[in-house]
C-alpha atoms as a PDB file:
ATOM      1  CA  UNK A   1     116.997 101.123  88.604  1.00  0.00           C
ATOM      2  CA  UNK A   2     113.563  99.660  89.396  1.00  0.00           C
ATOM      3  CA  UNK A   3     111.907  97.028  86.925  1.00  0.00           C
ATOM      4  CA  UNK A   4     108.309  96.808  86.526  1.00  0.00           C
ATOM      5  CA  UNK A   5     107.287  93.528  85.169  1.00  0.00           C
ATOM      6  CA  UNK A   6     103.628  93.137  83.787  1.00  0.00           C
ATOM      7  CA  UNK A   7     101.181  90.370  83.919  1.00  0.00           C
ATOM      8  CA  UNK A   8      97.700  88.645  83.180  1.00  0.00           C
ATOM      9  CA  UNK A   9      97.259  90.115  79.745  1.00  0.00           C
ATOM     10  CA  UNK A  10      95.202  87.775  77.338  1.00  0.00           C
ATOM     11  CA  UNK A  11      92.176  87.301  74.687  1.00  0.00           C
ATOM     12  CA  UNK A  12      88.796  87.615  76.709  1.00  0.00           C
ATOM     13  CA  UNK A  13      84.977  88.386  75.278  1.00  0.00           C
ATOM     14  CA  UNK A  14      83.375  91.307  76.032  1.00  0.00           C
ATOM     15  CA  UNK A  15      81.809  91.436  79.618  1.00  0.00           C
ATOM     16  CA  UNK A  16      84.333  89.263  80.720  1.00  0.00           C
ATOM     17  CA  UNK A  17      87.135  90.312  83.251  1.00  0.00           C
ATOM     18  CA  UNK A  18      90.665  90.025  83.883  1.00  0.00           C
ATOM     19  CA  UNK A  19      93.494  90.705  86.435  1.00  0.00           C
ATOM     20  CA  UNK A  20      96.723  92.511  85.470  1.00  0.00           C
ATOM     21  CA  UNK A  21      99.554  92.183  87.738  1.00  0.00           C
ATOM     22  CA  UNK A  22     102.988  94.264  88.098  1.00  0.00           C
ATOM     23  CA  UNK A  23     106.218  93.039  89.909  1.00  0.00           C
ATOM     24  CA  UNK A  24     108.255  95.506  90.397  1.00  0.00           C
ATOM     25  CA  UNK A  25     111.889  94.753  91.614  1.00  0.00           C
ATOM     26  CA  UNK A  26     113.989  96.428  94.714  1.00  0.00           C
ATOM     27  CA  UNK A  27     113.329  97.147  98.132  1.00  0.00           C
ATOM     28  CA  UNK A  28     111.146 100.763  98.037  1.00  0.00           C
ATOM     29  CA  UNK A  29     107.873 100.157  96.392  1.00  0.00           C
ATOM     30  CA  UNK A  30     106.525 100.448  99.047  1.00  0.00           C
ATOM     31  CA  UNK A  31     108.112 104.314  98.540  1.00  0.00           C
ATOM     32  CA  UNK A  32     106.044 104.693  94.828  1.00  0.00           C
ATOM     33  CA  UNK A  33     103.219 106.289  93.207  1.00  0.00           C
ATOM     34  CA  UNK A  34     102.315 103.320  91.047  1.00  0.00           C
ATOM     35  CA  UNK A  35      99.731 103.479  88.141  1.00  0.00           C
ATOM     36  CA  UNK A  36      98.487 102.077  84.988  1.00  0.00           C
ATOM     37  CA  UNK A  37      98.095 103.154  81.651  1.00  0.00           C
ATOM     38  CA  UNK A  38      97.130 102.234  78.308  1.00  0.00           C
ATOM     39  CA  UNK A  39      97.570 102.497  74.538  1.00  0.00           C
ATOM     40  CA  UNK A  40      95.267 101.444  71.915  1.00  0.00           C
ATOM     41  CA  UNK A  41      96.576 101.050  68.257  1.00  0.00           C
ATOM     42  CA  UNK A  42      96.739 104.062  66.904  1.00  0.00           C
ATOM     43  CA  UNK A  43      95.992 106.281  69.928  1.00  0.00           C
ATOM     44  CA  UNK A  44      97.967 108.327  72.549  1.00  0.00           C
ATOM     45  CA  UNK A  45      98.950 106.722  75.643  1.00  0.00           C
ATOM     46  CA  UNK A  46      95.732 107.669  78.473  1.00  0.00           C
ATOM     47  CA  UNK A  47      96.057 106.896  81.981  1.00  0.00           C
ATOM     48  CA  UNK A  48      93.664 103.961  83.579  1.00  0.00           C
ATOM     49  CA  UNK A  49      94.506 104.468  87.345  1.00  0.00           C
ATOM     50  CA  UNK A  50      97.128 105.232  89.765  1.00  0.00           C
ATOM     51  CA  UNK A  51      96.866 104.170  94.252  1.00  0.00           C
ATOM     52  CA  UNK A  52      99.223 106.141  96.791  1.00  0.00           C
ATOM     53  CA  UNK A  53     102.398 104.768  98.144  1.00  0.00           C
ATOM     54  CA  UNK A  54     100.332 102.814 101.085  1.00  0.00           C
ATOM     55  CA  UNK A  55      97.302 101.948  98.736  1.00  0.00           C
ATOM     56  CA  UNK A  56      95.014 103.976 100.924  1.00  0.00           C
ATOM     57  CA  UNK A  57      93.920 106.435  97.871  1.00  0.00           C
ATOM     58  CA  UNK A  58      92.982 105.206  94.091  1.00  0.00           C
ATOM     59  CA  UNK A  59      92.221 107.550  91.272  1.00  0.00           C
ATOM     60  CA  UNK A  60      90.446 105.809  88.171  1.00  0.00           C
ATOM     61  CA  UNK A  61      90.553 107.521  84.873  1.00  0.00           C
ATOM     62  CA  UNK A  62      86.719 108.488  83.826  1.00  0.00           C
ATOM     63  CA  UNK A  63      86.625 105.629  81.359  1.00  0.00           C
ATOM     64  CA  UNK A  64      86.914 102.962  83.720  1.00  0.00           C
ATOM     65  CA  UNK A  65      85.620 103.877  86.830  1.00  0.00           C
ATOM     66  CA  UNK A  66      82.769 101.455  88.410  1.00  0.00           C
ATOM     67  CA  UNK A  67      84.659  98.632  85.977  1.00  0.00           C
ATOM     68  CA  UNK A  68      88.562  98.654  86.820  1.00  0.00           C
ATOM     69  CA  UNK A  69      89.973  98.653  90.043  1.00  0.00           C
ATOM     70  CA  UNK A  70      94.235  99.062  91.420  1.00  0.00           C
ATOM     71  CA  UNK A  71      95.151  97.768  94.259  1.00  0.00           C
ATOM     72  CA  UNK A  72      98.529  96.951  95.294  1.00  0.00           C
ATOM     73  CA  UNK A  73     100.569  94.231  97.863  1.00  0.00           C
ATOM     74  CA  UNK A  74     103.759  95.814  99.033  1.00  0.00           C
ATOM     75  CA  UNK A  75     104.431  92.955 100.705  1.00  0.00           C
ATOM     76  CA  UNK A  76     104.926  91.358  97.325  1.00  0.00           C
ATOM     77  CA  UNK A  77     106.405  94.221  95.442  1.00  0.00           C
ATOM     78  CA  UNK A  78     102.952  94.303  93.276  1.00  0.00           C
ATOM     79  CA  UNK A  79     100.483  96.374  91.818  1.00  0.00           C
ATOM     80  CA  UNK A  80      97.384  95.190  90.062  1.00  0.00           C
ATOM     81  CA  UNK A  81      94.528  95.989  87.994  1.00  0.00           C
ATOM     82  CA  UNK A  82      91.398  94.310  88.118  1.00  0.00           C
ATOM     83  CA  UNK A  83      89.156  95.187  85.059  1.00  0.00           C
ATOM     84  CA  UNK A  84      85.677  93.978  84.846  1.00  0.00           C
ATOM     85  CA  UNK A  85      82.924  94.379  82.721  1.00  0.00           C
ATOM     86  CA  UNK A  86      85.360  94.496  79.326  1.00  0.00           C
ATOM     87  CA  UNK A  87      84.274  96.354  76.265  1.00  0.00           C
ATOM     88  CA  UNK A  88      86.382  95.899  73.041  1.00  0.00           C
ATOM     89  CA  UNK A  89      87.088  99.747  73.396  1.00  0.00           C
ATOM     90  CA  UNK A  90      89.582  98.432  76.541  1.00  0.00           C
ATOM     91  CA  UNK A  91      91.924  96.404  73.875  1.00  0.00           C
ATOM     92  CA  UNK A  92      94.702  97.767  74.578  1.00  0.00           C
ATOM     93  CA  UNK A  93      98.881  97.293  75.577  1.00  0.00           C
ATOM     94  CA  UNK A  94      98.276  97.428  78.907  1.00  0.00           C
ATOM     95  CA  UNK A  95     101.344  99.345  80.915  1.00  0.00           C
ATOM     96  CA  UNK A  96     102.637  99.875  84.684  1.00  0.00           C
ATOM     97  CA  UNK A  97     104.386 102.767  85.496  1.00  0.00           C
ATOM     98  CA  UNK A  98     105.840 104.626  88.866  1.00  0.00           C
ATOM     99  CA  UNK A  99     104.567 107.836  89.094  1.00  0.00           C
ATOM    100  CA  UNK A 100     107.027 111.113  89.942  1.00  0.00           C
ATOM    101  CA  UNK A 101     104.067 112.917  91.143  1.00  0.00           C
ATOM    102  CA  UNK A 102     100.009 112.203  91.627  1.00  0.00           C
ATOM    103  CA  UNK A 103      98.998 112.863  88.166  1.00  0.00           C
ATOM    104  CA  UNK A 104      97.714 111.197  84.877  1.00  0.00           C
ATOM    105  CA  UNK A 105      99.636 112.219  82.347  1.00  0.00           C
ATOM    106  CA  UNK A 106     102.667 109.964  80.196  1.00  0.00           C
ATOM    107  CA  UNK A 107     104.912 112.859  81.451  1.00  0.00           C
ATOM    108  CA  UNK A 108     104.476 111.852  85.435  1.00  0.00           C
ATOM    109  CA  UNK A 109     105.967 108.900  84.677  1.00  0.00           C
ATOM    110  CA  UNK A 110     109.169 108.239  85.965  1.00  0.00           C
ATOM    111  CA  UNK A 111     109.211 104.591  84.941  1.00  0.00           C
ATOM    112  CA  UNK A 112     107.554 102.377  82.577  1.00  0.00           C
ATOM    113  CA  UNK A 113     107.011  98.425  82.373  1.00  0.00           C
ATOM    114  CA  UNK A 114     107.231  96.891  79.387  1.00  0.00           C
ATOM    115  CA  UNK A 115     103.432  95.961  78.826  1.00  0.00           C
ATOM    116  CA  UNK A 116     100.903  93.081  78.269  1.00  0.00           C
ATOM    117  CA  UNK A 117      98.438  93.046  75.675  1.00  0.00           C
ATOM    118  CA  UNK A 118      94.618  92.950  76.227  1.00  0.00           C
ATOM    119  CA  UNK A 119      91.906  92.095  73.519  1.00  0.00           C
ATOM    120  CA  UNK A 120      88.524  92.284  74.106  1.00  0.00           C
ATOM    121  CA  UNK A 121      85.889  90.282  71.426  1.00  0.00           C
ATOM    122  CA  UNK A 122      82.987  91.263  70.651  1.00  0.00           C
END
């Protein structure tokens, strides 16, 4: 069973960035779908942004496109999430996932990391 392990979370001020990372353990990542997703209190889970198995396509949930980018490392097993341009509406448990299929839904998921917090001040 693969473990995703999430980093980077924190307290930043609006406009301000931050990097999220994901370690995931095993040999195949290199093999996954990998994404992001979020959940604000009180909301549903929405998805942020999922890259291909070789990191050659990206997808960005609506929300965040032009501010948030993924990129991955498979050399190091990692996945990350570069967010720029924070607004407090990002606050959010921040959380990693392998994807079953391209998609962008909590259901596509066939494995989730256990998250890191972001909060954005205004």
């Amino acid at each position: 069973q693969v473990q995703l392990v999430e980093s980077g979370g924190g307290l930043v001020q609006a406009g301000g960035s931050l990097r999220l990372s994901c370690a995931a353990s095993g040999r195949t990542f290199s093999m996954y779908i990998m994404g992001w997703f979020r959940q604000a209190p009180g909301k549903e889970r929405e998805f942020v942004a999922r890259i291909s198995e070789s990191g050659g396509s990206t997808y960005n949930a609506e929300l965040v496109k032009g501010r948030f980018f993924i990129s991955r490392d498979n050399a190091k097993n990692t996945v990350y999430l570069q967010m720029n341009s924070l607004k407090p509406e990002d606050t959010a448990v921040y959380y990693c996932a392998i994807l079953r299929v391209p998609g962008a839904r909590a259901e596509h998921v066939g494995t989730w990391g256990q998250g890191t917090v972001v909060t954005v001040s205004s």
